[in-house]
Protein backbone atom coordinates (compact mmCIF):
# COMPACT_ATOMS: atom_id res chain seq x y z
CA UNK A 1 90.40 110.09 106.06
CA UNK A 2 88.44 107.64 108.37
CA UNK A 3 89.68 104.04 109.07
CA UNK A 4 87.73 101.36 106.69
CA UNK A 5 84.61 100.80 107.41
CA UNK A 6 82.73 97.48 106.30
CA UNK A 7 79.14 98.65 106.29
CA UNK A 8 80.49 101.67 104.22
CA UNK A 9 81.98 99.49 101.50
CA UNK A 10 79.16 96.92 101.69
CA UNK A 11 76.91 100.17 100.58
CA UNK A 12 79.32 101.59 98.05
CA UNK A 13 79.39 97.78 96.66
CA UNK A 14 75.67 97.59 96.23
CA UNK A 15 74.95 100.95 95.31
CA UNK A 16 77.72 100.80 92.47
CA UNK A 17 77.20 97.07 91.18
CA UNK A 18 73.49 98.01 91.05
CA UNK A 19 73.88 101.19 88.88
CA UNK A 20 76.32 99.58 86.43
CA UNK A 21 74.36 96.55 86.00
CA UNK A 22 70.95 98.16 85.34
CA UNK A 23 72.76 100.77 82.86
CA UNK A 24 75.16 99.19 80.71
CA UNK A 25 76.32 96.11 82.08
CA UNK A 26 79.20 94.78 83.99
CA UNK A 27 82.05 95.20 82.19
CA UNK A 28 80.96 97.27 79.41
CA UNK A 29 82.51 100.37 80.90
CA UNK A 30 85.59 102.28 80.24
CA UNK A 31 85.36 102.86 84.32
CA UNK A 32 86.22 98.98 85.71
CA UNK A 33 84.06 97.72 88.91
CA UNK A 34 86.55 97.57 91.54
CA UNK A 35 87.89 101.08 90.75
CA UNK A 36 84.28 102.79 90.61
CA UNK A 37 83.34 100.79 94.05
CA UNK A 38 86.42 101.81 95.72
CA UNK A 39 85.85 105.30 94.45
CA UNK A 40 82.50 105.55 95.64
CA UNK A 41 83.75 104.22 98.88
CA UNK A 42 86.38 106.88 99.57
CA UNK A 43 84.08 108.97 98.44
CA UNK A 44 80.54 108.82 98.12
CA UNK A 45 79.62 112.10 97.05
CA UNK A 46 79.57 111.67 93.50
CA UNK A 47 79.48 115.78 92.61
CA UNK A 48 83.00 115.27 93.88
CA UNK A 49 84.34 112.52 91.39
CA UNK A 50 86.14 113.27 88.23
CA UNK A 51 87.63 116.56 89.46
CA UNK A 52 89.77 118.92 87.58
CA UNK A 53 93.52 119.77 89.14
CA UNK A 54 95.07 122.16 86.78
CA UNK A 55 95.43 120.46 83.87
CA UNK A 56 95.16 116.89 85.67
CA UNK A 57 91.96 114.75 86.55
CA UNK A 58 91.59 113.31 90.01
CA UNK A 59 89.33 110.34 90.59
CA UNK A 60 87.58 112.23 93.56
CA UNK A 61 88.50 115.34 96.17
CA UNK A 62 87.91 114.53 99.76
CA UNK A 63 85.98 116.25 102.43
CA UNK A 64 89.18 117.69 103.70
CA UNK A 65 90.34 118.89 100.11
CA UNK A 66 92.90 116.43 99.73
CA UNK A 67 92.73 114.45 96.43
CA UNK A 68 91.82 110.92 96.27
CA UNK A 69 93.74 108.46 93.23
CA UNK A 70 92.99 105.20 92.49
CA UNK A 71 95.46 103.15 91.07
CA UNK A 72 94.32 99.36 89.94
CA UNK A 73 97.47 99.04 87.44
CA UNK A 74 99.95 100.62 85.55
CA UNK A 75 101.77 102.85 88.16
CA UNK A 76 104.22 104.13 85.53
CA UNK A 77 101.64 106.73 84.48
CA UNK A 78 101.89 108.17 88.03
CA UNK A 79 105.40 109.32 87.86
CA UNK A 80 104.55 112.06 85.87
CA UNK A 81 101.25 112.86 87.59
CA UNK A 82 101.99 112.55 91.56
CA UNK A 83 104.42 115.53 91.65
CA UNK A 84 102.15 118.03 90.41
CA UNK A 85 99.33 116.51 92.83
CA UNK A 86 101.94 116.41 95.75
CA UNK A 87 102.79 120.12 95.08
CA UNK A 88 98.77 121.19 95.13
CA UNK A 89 97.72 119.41 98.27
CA UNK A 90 97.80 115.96 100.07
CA UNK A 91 96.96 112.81 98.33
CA UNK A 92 95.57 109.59 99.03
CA UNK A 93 96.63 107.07 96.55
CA UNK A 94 95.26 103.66 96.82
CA UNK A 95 96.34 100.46 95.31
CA UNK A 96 94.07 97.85 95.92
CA UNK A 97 95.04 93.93 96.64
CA UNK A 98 92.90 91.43 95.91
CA UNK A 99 93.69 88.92 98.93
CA UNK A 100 91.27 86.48 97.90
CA UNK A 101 90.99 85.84 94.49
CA UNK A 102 88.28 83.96 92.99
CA UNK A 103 88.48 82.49 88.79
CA UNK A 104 85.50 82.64 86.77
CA UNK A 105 86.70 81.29 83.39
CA UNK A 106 83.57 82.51 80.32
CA UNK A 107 83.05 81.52 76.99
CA UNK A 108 84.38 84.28 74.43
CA UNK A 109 81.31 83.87 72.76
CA UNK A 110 78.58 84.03 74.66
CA UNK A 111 79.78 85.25 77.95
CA UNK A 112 78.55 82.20 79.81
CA UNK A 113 80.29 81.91 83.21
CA UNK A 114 81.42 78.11 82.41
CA UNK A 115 83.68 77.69 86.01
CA UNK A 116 84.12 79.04 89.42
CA UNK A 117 86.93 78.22 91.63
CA UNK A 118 89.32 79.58 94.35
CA UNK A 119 93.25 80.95 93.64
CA UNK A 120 95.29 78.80 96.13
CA UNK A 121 97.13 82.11 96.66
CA UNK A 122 97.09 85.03 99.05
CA UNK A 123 98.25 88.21 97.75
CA UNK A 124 99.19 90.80 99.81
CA UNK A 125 101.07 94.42 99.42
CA UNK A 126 104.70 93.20 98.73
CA UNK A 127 103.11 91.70 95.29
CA UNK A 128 102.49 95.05 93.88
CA UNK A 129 106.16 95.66 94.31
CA UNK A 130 106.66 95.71 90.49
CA UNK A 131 104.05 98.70 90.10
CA UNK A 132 105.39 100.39 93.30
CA UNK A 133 109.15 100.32 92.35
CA UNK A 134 107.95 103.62 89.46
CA UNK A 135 106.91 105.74 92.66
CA UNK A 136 109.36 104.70 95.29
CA UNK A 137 110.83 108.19 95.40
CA UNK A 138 107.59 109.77 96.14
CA UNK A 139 106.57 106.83 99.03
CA UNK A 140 108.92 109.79 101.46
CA UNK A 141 106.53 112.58 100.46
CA UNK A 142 105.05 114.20 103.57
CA UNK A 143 101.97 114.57 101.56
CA UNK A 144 101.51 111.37 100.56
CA UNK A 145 99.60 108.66 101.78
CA UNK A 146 98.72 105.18 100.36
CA UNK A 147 96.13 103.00 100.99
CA UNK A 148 96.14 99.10 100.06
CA UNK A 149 92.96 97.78 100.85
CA UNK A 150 92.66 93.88 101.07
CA UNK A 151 89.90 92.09 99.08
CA UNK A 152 88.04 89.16 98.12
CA UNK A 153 86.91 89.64 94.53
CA UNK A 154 85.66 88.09 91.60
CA UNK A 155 88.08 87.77 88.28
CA UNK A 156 86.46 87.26 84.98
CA UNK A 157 88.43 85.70 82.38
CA UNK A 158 87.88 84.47 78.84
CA UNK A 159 88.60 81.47 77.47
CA UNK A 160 90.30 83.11 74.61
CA UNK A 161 94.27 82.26 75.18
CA UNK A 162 95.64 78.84 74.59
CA UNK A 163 96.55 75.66 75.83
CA UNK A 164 94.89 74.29 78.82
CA UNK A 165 91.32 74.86 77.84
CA UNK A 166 92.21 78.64 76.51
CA UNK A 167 93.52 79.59 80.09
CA UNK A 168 96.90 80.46 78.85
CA UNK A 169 97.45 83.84 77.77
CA UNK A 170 93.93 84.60 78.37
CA UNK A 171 92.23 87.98 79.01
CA UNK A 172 91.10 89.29 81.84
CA UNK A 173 87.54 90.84 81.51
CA UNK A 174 86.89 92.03 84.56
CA UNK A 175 86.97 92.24 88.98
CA UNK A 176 84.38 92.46 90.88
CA UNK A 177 84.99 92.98 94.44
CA UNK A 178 83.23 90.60 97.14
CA UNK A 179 84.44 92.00 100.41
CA UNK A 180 86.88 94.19 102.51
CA UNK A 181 89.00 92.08 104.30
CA UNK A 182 91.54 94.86 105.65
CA UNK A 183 92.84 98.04 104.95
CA UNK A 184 97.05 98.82 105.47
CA UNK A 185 97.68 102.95 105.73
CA UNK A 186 101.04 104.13 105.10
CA UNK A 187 102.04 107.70 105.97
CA UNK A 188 105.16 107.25 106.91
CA UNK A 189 108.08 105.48 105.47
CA UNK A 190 108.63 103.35 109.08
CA UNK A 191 104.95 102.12 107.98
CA UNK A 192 106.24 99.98 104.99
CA UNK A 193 107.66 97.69 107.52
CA UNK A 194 104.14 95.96 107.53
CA UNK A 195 105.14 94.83 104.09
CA UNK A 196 108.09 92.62 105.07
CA UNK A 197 107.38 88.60 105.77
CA UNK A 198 107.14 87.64 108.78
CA UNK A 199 109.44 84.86 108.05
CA UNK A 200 112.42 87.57 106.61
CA UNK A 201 115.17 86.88 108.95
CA UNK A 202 117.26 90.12 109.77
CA UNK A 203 120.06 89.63 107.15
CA UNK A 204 118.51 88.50 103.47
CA UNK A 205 119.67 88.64 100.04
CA UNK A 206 117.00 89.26 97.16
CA UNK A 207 116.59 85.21 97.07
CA UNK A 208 115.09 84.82 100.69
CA UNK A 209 112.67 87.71 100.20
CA UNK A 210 111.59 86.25 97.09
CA UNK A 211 111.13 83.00 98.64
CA UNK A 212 110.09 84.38 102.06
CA UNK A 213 106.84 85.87 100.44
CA UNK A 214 106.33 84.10 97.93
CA UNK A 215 106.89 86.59 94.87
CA UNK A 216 108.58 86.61 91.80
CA UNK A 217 112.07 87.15 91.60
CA UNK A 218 111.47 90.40 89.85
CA UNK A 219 108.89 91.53 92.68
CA UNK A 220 111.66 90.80 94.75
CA UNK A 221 113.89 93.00 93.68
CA UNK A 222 111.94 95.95 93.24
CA UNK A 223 110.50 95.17 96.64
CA UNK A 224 114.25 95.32 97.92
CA UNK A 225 114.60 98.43 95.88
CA UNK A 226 111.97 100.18 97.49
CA UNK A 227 112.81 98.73 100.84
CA UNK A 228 116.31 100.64 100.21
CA UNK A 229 114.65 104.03 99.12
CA UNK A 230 112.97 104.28 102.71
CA UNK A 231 115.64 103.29 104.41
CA UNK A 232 114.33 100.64 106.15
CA UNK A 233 117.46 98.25 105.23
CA UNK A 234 120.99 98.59 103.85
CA UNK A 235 123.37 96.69 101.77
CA UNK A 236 126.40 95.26 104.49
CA UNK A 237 128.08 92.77 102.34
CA UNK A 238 127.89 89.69 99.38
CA UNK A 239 127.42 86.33 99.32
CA UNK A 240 129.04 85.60 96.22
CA UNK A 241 127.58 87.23 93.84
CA UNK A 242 124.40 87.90 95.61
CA UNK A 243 123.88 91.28 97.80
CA UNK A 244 123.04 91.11 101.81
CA UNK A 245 120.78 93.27 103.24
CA UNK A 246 120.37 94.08 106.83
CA UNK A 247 116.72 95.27 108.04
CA UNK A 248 117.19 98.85 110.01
């Protein structure tokens, strides 16, 4: 698979948003935007989409006959899926990140877009380390490659949860990708160092990762989890209760 090409995924994002939009409507669609635009932009043929693997359904095949998978939540489903994919030919799986997050808050009612603003936070591949930690023995397979590609992108919500205005426990309608602002390729399990902060001093426990890049203390310790099943660090000792890691 090529590196990421902007003009590509400036076409893909026009060319899908377009379709969808004159059809049915954004949003209306059991198929979400950012996972048809990033589909279209792996692969653009479209007589290649939706393709049948024995008894499983790949979101496209790729010129070289490996088989593409997007994945914009719930990895759990993949444990079951990957190692029959893995055993019938390479696979790209990619797991997008929305970098740049803008809020557009709507009325429940009559889907008017009532506010726009910017997430003060940067996301970035160590925050999907919840969704990763269901795969993390597969993340050695020779045939397996993941993709995160970085993004700017829209996020509808609607004002339908409570407290604060309806923000709280509100749904989330829909993303809409903007831009690609990167793209981070991992074939290798030496590759995952690109996740680690650059702040992460050599020896850690769970606490300074989690407050190293910013994540939950859950993210944190499936991060350190997965970090483990690569071997790219290795328990040498406690601090009270608390394990230390060393980075290999």
């Amino acid at each position: 698979m090529e590196p990421y090409q902007l003009s590509n995924f400036e076409i893909a994002l026009s060319h899908t948003l377009t379709t969808r939009t004159a059809s049915q409507g954004i949003g209306t669609l059991g198929e979400k935007s950012l996972h048809a635009v990033l589909k279209r932009y792996y692969q653009p043929d479209e007589s290649l989409h939706e393709r049948k693997v024995g008894r499983m359904t790949v979101d496209a095949v790729l010129s070289d006959g490996s088989l593409l998978e997007i994945q914009t939540r719930g990895f759990s489903s993949l444990r079951k899926k990957l190692p029959l994919l893995l055993s019938c030919s390479k696979v790209h799986l990619i797991a997008p990140v929305v970098q740049k997050k803008w809020l557009c808050w709507m009325d429940p009612y009559t889907g008017e877009v009532v506010s726009r603003r910017r997430s003060p936070k940067q996301y970035f591949p160590i925050d999907l380390s919840r969704e990763l930690s269901y795969i993390r023995q597969f993340l050695t397979h020779p045939q397996l490659t993941v993709h995160f590609p970085l993004l700017e992108a829209e996020e509808y919500r609607l004002l339908d949860g409570w407290g604060n205005e309806g923000k709280r426990g509100s749904t989330r309608y829909e993303r809409i990708p903007i831009a690609l602002l990167d793209e981070w390729v991992m074939t290798c399990p030496t590759d995952y160092r690109a996740l680690f902060p650059e702040n992460l001093p050599q020896h850690f426990t769970v606490k300074d990762l989690e407050k190293a890049a910013r994540i939950s203390n859950m993210c944190a310790y499936s991060a350190a989890a997965i970090f483990r099943e690569l071997g790219l660090i290795a328990e040498i000792g406690k601090q009270g209760r608390a394990k230390i890691y060393e980075r290999i």
